[in-house]
PDB file of N, CA and C in Angstrom:
ATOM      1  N   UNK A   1       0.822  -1.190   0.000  1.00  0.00           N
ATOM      2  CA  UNK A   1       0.000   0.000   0.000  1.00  0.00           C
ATOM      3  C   UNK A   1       0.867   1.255   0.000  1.00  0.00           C
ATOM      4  N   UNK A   2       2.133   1.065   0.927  1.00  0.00           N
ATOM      5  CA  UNK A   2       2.735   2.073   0.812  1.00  0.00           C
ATOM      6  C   UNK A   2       3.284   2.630  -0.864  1.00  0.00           C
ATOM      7  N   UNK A   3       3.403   1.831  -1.421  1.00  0.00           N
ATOM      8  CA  UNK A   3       4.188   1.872  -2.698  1.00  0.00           C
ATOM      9  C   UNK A   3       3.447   3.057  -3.567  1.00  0.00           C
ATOM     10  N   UNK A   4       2.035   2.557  -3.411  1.00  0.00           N
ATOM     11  CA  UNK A   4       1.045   3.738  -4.322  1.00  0.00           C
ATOM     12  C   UNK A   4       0.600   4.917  -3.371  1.00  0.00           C
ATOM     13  N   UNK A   5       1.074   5.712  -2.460  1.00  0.00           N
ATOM     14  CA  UNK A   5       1.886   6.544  -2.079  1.00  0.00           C
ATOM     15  C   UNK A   5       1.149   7.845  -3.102  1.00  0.00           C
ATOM     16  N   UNK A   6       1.838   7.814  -3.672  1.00  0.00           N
ATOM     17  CA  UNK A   6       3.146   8.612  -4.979  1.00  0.00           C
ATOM     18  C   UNK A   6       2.103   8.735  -5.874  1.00  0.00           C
ATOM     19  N   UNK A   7       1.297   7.792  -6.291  1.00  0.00           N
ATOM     20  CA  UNK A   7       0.345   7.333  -7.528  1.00  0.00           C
ATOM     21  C   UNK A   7      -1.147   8.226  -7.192  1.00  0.00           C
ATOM     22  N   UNK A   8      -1.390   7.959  -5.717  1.00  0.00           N
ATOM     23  CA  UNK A   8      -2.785   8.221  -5.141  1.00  0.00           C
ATOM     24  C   UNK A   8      -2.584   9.630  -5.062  1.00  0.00           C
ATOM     25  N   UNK A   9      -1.306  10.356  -4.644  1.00  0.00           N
ATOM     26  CA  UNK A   9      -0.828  11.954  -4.327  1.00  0.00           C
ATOM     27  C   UNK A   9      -1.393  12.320  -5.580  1.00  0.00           C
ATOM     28  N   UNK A  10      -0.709  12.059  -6.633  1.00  0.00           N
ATOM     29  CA  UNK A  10      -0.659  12.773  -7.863  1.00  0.00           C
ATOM     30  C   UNK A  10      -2.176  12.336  -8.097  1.00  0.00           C
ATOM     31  N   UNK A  11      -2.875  11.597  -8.607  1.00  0.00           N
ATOM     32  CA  UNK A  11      -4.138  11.780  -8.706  1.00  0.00           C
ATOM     33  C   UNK A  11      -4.920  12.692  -8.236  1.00  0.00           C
ATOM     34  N   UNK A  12      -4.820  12.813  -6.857  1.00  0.00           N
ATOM     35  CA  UNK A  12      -5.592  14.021  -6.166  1.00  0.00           C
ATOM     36  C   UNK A  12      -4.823  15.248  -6.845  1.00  0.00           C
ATOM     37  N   UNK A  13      -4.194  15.363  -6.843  1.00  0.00           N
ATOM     38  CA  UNK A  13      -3.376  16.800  -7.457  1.00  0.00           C
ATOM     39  C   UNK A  13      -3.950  16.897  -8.655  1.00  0.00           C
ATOM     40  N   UNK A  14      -3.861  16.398 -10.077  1.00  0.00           N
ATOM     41  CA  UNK A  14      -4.872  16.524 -11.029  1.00  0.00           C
ATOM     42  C   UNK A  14      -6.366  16.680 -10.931  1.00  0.00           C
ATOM     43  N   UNK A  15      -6.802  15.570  -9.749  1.00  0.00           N
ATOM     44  CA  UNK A  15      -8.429  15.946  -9.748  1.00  0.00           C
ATOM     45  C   UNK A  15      -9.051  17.474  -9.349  1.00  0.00           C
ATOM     46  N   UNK A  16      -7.620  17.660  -8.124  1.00  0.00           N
ATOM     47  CA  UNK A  16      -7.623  19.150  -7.890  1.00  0.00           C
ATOM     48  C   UNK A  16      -7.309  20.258  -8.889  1.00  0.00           C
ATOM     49  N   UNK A  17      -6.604  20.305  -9.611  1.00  0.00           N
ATOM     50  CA  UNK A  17      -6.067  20.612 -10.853  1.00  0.00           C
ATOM     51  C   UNK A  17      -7.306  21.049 -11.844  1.00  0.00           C
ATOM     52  N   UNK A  18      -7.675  20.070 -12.229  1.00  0.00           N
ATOM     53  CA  UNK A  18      -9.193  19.635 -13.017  1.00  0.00           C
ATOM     54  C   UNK A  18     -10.227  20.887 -12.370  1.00  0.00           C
ATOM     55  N   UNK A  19     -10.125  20.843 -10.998  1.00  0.00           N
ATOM     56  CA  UNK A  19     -11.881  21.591 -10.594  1.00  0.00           C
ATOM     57  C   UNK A  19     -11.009  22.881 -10.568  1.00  0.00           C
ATOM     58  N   UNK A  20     -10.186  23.187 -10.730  1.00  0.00           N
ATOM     59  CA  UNK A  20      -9.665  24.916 -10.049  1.00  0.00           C
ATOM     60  C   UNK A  20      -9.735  25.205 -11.385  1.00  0.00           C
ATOM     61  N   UNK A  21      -9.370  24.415 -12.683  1.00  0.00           N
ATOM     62  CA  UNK A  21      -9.875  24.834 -13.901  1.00  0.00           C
ATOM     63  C   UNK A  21     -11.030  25.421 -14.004  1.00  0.00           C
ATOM     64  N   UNK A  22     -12.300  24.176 -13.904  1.00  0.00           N
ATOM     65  CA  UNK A  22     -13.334  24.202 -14.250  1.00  0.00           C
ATOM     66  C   UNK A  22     -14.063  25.826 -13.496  1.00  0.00           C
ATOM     67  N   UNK A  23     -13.633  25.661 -11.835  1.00  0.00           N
ATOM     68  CA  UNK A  23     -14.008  26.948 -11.548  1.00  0.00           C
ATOM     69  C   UNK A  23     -13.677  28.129 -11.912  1.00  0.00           C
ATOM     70  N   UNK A  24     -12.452  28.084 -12.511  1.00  0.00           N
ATOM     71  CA  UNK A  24     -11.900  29.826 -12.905  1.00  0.00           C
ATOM     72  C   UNK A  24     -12.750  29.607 -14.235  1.00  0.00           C
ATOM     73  N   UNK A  25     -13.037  28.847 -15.135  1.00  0.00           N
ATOM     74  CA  UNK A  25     -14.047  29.151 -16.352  1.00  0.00           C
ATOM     75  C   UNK A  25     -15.135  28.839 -16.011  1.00  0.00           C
ATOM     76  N   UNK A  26     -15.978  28.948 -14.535  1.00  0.00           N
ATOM     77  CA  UNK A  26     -17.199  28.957 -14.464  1.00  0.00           C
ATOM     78  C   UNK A  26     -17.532  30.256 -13.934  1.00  0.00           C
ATOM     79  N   UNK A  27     -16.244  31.003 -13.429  1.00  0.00           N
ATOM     80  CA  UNK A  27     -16.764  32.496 -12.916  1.00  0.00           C
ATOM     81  C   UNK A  27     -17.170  33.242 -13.753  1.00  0.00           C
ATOM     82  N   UNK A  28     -16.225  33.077 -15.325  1.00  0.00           N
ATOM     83  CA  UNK A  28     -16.392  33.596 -16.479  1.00  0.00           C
ATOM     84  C   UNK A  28     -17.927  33.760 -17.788  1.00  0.00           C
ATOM     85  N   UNK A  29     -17.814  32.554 -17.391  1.00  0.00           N
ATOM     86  CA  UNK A  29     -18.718  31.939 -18.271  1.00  0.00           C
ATOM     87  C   UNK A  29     -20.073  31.558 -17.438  1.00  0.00           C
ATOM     88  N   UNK A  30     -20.886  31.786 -17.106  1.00  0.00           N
ATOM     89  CA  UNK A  30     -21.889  31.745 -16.042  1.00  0.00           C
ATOM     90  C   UNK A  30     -23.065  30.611 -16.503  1.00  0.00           C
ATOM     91  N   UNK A  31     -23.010  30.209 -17.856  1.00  0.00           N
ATOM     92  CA  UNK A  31     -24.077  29.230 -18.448  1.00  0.00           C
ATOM     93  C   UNK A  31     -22.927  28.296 -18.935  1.00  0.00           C
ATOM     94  N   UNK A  32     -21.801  27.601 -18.025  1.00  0.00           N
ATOM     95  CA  UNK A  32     -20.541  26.729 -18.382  1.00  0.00           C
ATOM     96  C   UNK A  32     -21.564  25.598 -18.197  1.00  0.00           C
ATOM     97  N   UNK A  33     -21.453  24.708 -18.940  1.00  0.00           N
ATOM     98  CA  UNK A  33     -21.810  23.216 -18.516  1.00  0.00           C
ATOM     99  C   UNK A  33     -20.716  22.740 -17.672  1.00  0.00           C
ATOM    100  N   UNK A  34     -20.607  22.501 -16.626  1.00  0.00           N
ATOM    101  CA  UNK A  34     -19.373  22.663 -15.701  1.00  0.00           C
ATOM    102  C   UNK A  34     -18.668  20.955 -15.778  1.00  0.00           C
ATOM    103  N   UNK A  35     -19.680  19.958 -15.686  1.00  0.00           N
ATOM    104  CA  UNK A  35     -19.725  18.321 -16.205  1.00  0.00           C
ATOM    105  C   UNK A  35     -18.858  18.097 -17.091  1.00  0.00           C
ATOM    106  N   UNK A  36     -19.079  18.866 -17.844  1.00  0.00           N
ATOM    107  CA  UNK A  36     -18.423  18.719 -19.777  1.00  0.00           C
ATOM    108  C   UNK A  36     -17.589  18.676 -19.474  1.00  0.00           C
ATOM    109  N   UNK A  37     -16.602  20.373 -19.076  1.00  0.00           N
ATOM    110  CA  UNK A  37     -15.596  20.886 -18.359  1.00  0.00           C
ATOM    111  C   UNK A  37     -14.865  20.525 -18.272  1.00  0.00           C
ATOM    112  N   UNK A  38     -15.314  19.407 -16.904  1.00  0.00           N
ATOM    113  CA  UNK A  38     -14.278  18.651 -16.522  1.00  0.00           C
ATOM    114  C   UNK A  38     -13.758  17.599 -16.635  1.00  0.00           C
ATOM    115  N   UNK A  39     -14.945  16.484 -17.782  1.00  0.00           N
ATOM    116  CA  UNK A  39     -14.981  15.842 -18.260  1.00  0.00           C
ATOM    117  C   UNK A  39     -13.613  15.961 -19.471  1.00  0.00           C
ATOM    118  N   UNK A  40     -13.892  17.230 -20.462  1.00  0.00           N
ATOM    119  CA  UNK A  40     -13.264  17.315 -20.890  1.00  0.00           C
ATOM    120  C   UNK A  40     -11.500  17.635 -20.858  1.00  0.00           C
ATOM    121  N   UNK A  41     -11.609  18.419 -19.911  1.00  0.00           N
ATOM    122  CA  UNK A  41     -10.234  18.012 -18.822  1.00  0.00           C
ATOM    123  C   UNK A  41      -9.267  17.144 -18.871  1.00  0.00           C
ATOM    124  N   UNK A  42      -9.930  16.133 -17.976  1.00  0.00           N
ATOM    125  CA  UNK A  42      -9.363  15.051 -17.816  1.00  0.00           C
ATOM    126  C   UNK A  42      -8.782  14.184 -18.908  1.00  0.00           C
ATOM    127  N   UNK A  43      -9.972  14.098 -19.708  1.00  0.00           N
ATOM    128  CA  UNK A  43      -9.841  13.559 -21.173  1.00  0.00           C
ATOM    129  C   UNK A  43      -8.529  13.837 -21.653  1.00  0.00           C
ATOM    130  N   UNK A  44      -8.516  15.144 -21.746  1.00  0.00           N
ATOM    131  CA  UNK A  44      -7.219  15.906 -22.605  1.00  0.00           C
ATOM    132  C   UNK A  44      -6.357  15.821 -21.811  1.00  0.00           C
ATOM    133  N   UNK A  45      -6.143  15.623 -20.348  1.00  0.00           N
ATOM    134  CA  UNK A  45      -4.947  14.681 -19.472  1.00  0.00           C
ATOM    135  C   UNK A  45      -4.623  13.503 -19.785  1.00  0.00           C
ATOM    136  N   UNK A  46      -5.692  12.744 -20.126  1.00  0.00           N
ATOM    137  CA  UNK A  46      -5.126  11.074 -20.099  1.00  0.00           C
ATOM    138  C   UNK A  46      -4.586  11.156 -21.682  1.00  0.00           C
ATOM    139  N   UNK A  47      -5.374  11.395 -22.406  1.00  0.00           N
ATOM    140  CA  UNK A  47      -4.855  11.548 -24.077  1.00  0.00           C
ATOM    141  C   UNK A  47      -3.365  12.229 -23.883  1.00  0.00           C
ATOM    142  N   UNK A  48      -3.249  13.105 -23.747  1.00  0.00           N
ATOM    143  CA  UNK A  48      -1.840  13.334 -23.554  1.00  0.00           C
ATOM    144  C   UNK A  48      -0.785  12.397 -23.152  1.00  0.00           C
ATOM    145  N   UNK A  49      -1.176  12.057 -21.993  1.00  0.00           N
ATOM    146  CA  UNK A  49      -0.185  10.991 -21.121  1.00  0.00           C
ATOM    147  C   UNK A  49       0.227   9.533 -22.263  1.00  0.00           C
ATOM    148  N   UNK A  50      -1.474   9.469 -22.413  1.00  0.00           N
ATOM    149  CA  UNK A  50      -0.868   7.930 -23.611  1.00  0.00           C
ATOM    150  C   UNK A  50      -0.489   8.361 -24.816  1.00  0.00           C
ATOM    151  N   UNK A  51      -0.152   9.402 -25.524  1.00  0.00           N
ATOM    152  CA  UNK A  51       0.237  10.184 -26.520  1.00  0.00           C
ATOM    153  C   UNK A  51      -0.351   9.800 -27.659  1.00  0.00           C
ATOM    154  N   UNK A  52      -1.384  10.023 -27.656  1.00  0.00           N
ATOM    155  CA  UNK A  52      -1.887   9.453 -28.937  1.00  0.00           C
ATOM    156  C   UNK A  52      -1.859  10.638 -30.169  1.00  0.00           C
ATOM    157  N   UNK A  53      -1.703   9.657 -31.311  1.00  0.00           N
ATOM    158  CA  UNK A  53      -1.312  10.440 -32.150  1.00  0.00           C
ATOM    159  C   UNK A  53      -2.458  11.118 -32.770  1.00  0.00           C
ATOM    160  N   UNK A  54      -1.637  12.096 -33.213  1.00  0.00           N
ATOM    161  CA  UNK A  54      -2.463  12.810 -34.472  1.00  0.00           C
ATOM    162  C   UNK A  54      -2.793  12.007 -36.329  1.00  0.00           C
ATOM    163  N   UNK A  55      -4.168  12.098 -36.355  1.00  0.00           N
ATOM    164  CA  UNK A  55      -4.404  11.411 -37.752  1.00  0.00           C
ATOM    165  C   UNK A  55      -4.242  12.186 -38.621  1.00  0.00           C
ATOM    166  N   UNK A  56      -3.770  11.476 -39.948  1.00  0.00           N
ATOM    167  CA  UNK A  56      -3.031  11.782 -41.344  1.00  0.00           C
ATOM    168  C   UNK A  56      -4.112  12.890 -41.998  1.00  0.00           C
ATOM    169  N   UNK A  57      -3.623  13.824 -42.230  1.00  0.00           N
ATOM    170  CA  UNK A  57      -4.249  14.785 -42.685  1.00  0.00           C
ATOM    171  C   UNK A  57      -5.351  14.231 -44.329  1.00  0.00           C
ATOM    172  N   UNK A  58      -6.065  14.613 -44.118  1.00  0.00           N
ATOM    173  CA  UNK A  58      -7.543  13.983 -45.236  1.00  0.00           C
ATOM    174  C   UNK A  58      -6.850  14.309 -46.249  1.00  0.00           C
ATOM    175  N   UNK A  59      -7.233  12.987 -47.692  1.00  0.00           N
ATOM    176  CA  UNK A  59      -7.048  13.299 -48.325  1.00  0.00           C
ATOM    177  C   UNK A  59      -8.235  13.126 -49.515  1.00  0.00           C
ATOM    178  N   UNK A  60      -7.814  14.816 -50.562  1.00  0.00           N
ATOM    179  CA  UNK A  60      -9.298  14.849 -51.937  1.00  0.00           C
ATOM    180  C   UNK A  60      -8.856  13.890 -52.475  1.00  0.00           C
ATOM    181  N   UNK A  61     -10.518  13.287 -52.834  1.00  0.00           N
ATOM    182  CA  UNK A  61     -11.112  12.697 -53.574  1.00  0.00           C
ATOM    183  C   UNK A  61     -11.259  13.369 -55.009  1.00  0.00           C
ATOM    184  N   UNK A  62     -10.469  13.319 -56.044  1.00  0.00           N
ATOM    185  CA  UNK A  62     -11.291  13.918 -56.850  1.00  0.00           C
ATOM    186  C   UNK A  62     -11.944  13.151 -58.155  1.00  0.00           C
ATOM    187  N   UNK A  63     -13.353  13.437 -58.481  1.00  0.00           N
ATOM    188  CA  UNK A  63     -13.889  12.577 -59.110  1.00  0.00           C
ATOM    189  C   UNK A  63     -14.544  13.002 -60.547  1.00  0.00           C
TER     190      UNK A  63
END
């Protein structure tokens, strides 16, 4: 238990992270879907972390 320590810290630090976001753009924005927010957040934390790539730019069809 001790080991994840370190693992459980940093989690709370992002979740905290996450809402001090969501609140400085809910003072702003007063009709924020605040859910989304933070939803979206996180999202764009974990995507980062697993680095996922960017897709190949589209290509015309021409017909």
């Amino acid at each position: 238990m001790h080991a994840e320590v370190g693992l459980i810290r940093s989690m709370i630090a992002n979740v905290n992270a996450a809402i001090k976001h969501v609140k400085a753009d809910a003072e702003q924005f007063p009709n924020l879907d605040r859910w989304r927010t933070l939803l979206t957040c996180i999202c764009q934390r974990i995507a980062g972390q697993i680095g996922l790539s960017t897709p190949p730019p589209a290509t015309t069809v021409h017909g």
